[in-house]
PDB file of N, CA and C in Angstrom:
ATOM      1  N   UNK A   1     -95.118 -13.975 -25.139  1.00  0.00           N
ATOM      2  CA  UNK A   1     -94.397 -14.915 -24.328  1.00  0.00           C
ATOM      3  C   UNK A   1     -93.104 -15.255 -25.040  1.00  0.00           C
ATOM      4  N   UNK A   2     -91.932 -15.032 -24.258  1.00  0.00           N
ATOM      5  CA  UNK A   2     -90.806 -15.219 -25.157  1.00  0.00           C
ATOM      6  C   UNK A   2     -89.773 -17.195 -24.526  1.00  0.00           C
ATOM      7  N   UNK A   3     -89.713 -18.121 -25.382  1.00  0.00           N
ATOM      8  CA  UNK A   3     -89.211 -18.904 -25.389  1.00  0.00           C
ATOM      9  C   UNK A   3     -87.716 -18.586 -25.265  1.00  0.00           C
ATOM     10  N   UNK A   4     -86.914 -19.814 -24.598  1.00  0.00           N
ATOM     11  CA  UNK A   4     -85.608 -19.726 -24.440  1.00  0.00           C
ATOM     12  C   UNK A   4     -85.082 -19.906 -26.423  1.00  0.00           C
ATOM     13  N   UNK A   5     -85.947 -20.134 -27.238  1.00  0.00           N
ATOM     14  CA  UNK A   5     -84.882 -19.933 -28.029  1.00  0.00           C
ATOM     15  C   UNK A   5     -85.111 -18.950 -28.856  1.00  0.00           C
ATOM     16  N   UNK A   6     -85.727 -18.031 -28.083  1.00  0.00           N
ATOM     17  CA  UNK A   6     -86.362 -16.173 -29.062  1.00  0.00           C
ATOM     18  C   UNK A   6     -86.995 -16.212 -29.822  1.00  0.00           C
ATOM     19  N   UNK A   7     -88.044 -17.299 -29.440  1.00  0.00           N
ATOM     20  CA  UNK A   7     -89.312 -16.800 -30.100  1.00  0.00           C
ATOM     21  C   UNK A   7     -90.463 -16.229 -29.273  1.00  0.00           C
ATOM     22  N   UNK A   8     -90.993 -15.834 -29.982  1.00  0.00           N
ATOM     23  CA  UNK A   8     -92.163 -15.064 -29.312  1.00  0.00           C
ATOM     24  C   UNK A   8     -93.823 -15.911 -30.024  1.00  0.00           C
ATOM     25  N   UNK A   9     -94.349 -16.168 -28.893  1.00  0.00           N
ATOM     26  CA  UNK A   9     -95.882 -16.311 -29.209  1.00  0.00           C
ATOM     27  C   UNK A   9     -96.743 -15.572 -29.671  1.00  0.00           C
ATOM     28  N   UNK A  10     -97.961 -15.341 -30.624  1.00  0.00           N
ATOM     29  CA  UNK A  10     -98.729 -14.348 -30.578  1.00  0.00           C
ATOM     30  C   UNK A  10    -100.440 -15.644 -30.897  1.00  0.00           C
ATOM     31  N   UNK A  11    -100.715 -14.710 -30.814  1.00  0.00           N
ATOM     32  CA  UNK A  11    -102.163 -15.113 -31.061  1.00  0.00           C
ATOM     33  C   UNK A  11    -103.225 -14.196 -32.233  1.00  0.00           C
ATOM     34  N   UNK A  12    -103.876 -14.991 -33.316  1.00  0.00           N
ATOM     35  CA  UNK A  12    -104.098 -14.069 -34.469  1.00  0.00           C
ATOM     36  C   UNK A  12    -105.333 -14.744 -34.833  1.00  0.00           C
ATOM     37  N   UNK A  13    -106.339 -14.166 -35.334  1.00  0.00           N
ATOM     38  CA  UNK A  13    -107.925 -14.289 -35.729  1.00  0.00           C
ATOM     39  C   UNK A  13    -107.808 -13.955 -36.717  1.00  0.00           C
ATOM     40  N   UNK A  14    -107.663 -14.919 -37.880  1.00  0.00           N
ATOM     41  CA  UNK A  14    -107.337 -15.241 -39.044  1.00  0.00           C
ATOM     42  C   UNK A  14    -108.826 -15.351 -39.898  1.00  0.00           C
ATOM     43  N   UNK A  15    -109.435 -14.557 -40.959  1.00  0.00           N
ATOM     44  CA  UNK A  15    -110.599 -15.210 -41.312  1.00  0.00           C
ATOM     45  C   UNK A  15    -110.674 -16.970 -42.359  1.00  0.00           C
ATOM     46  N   UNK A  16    -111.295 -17.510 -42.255  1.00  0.00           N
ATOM     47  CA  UNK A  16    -111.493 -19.092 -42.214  1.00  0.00           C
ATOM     48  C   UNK A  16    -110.995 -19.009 -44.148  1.00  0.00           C
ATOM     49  N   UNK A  17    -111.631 -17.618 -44.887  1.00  0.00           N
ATOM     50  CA  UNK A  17    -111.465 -17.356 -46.040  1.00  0.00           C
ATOM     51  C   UNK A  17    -109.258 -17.658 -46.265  1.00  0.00           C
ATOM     52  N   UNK A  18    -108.887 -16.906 -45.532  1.00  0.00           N
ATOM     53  CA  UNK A  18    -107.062 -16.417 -45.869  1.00  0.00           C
ATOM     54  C   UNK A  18    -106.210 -17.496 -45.142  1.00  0.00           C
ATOM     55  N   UNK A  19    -107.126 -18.651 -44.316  1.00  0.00           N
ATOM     56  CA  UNK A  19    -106.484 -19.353 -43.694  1.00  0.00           C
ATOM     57  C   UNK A  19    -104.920 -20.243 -44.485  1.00  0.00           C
ATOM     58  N   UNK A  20    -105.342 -21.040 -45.716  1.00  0.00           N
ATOM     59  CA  UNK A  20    -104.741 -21.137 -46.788  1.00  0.00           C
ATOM     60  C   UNK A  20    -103.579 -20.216 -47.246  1.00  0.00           C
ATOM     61  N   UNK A  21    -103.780 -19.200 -47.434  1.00  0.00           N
ATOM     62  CA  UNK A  21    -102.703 -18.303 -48.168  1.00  0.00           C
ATOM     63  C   UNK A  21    -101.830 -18.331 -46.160  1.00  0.00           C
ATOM     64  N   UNK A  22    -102.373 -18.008 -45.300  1.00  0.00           N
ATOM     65  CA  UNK A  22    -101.436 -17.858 -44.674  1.00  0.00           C
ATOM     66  C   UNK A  22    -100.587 -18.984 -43.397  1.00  0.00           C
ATOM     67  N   UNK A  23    -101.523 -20.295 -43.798  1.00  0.00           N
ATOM     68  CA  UNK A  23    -100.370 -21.238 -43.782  1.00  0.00           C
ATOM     69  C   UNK A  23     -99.663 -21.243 -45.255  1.00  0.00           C
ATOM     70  N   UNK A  24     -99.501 -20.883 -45.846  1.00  0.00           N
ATOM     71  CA  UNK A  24     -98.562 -21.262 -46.876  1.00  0.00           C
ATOM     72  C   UNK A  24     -97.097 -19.994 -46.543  1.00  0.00           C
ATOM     73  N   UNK A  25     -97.612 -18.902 -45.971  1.00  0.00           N
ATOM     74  CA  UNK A  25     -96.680 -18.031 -45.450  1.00  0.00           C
ATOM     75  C   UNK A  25     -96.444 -18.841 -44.271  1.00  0.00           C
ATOM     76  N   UNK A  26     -96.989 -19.278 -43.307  1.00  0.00           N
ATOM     77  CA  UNK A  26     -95.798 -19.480 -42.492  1.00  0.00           C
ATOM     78  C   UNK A  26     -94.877 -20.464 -42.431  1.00  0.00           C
ATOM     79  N   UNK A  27     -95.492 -21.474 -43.149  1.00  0.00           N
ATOM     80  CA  UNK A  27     -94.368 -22.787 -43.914  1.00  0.00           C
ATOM     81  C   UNK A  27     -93.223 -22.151 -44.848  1.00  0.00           C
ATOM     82  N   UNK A  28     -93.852 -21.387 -45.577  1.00  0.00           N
ATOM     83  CA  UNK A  28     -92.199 -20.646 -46.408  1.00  0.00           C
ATOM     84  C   UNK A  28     -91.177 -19.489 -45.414  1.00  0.00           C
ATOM     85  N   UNK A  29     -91.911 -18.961 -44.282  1.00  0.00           N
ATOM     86  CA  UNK A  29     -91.039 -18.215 -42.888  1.00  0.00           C
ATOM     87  C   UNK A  29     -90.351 -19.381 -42.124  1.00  0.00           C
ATOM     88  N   UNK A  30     -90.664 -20.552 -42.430  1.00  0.00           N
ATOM     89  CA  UNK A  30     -90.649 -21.595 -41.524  1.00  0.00           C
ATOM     90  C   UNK A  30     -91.308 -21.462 -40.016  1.00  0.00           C
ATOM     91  N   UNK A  31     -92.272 -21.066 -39.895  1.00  0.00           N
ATOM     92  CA  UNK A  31     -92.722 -21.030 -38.693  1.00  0.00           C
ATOM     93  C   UNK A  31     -93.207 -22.010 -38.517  1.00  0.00           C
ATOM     94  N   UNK A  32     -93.897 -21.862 -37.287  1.00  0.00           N
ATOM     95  CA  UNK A  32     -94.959 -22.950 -36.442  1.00  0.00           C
ATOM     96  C   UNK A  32     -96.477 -22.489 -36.227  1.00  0.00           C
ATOM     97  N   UNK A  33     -97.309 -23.333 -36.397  1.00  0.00           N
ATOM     98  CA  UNK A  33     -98.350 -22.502 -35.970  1.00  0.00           C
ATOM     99  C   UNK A  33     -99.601 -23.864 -34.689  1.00  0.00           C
ATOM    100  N   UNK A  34    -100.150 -23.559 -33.797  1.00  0.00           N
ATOM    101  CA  UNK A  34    -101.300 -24.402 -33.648  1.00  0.00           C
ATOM    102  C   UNK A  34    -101.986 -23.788 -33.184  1.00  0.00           C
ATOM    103  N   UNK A  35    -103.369 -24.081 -33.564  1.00  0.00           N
ATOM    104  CA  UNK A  35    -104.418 -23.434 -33.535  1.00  0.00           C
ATOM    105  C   UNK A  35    -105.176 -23.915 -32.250  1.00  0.00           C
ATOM    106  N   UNK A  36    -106.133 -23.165 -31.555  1.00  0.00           N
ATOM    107  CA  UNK A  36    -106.281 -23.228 -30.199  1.00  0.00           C
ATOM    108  C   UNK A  36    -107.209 -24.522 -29.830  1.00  0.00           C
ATOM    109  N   UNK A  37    -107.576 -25.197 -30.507  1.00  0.00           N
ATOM    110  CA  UNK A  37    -107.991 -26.600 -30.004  1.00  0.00           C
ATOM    111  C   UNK A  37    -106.814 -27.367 -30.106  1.00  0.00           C
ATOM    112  N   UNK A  38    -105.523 -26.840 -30.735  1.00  0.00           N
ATOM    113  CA  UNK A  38    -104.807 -28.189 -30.826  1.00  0.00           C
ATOM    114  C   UNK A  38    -103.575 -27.383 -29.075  1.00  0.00           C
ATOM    115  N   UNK A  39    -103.783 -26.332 -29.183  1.00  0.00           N
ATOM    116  CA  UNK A  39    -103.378 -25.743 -27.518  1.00  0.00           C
ATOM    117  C   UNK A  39    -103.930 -26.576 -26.267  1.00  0.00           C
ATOM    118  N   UNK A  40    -104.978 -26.597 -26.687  1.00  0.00           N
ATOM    119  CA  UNK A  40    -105.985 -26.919 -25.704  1.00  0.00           C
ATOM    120  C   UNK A  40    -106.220 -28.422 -25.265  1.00  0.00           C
ATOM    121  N   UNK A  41    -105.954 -29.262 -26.278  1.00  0.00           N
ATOM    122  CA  UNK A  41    -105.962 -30.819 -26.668  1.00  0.00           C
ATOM    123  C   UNK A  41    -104.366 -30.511 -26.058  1.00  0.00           C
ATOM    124  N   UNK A  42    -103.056 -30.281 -26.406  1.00  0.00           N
ATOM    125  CA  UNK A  42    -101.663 -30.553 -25.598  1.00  0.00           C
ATOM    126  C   UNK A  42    -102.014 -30.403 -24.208  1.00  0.00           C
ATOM    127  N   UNK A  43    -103.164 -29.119 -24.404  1.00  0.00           N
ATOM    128  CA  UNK A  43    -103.091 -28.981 -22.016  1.00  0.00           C
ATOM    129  C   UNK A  43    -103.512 -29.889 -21.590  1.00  0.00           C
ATOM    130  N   UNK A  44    -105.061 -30.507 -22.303  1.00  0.00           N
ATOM    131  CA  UNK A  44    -105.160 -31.648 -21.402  1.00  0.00           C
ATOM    132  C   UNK A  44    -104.274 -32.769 -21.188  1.00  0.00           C
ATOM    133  N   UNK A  45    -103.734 -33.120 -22.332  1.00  0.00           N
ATOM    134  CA  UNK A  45    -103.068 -34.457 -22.655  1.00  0.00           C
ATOM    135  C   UNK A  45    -101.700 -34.115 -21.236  1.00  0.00           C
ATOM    136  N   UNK A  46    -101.577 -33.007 -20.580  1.00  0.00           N
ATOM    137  CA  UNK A  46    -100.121 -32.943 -19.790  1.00  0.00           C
ATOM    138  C   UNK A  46    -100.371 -32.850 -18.583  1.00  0.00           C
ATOM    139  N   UNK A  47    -102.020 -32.809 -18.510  1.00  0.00           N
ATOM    140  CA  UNK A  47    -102.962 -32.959 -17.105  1.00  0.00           C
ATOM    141  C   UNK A  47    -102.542 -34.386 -16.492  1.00  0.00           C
ATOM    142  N   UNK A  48    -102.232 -34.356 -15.025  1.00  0.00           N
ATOM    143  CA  UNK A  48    -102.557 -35.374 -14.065  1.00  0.00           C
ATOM    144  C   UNK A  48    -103.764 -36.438 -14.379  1.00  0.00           C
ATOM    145  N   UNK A  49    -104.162 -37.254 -14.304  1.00  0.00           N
ATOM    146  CA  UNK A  49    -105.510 -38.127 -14.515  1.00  0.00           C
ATOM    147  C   UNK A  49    -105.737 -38.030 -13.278  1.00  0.00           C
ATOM    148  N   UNK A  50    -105.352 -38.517 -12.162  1.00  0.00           N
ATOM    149  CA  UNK A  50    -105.733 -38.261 -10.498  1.00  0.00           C
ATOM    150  C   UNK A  50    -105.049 -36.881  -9.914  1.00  0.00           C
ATOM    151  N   UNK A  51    -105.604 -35.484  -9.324  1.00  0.00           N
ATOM    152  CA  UNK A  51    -105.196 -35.022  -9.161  1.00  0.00           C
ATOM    153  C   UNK A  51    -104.581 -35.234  -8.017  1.00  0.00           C
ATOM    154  N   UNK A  52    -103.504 -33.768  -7.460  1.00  0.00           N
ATOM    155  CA  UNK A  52    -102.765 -34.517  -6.508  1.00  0.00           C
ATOM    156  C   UNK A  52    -103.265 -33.534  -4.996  1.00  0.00           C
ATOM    157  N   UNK A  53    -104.479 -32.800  -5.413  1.00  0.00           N
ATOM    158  CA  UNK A  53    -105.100 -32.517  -4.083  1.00  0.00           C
ATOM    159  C   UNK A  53    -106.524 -32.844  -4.127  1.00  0.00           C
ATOM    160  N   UNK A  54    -107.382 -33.421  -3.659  1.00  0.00           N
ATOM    161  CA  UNK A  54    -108.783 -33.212  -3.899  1.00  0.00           C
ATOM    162  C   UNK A  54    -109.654 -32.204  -3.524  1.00  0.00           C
ATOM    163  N   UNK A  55    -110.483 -31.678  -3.491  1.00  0.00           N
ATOM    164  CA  UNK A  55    -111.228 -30.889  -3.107  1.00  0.00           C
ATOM    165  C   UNK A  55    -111.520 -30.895  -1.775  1.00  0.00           C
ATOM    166  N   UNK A  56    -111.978 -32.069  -1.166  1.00  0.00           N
ATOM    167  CA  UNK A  56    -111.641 -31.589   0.754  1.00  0.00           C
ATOM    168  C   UNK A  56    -110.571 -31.369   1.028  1.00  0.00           C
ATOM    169  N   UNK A  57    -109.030 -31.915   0.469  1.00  0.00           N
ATOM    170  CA  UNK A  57    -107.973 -31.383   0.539  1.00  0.00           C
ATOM    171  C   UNK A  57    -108.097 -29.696   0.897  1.00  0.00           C
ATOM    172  N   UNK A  58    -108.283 -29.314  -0.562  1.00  0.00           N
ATOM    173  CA  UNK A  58    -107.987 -27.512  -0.705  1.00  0.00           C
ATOM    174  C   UNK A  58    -109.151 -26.843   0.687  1.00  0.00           C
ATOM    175  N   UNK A  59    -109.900 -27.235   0.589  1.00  0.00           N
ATOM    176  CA  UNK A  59    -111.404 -26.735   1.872  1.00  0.00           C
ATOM    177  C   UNK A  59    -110.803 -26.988   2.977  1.00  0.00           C
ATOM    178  N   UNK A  60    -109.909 -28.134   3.753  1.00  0.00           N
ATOM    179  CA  UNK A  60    -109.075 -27.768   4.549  1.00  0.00           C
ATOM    180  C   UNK A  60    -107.861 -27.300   4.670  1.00  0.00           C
ATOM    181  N   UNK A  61    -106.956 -27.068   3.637  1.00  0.00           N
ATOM    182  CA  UNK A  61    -106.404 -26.202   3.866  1.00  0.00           C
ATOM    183  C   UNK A  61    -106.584 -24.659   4.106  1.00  0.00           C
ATOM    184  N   UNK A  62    -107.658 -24.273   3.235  1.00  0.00           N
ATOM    185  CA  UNK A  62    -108.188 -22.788   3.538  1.00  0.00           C
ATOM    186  C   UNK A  62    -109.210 -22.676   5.095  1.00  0.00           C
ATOM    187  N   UNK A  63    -109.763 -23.880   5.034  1.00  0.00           N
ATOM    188  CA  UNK A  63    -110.361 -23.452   6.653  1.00  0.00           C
ATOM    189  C   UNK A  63    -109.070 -23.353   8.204  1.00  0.00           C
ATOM    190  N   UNK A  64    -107.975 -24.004   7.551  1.00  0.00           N
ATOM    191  CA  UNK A  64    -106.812 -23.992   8.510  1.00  0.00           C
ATOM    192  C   UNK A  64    -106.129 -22.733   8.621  1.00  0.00           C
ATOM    193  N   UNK A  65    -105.742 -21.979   7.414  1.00  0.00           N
ATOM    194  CA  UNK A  65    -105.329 -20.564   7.336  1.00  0.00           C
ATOM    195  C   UNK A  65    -106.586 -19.516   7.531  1.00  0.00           C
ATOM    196  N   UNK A  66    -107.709 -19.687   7.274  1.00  0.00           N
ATOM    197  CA  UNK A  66    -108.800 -19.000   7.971  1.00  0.00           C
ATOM    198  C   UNK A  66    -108.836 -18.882   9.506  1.00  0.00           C
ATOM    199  N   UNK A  67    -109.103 -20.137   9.747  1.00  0.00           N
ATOM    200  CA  UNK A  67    -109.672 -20.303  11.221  1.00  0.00           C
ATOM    201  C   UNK A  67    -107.938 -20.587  12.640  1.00  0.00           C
ATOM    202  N   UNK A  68    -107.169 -20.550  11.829  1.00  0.00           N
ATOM    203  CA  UNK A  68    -106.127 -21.009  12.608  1.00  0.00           C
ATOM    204  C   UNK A  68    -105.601 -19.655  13.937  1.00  0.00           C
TER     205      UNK A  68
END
């Protein structure tokens, strides 16, 4: 995934042993790193609390383009 300011995302399965040595590489590359609970903890936190369709919502809209 490439960001407007050219970076690129990757995703890496790091063993729990080298974790250490290789945050210390990416602090001296200056990179960034977060690890997928802290991905996962930002998605929720940017979630709606009330969504903005409910579920009979979506069931009629698809029975309207079905049955219409």
């Amino acid at each position: 995934m490439y960001a407007a300011t050219g970076t690129q995302g990757v995703y890496l399965n790091v063993p729990s042993t080298d974790w250490i040595l290789f945050q210390q590489l990416i602090s001296r590359f200056g990179w960034q790193f977060q690890t997928r609970e802290a991905l996962l903890d930002e998605f929720i936190q940017t979630r709606p609390i009330v969504p903005e369709l409910t579920e009979e919502d979506i069931m009629n809209e698809v029975r309207a383009v079905r049955y219409a």
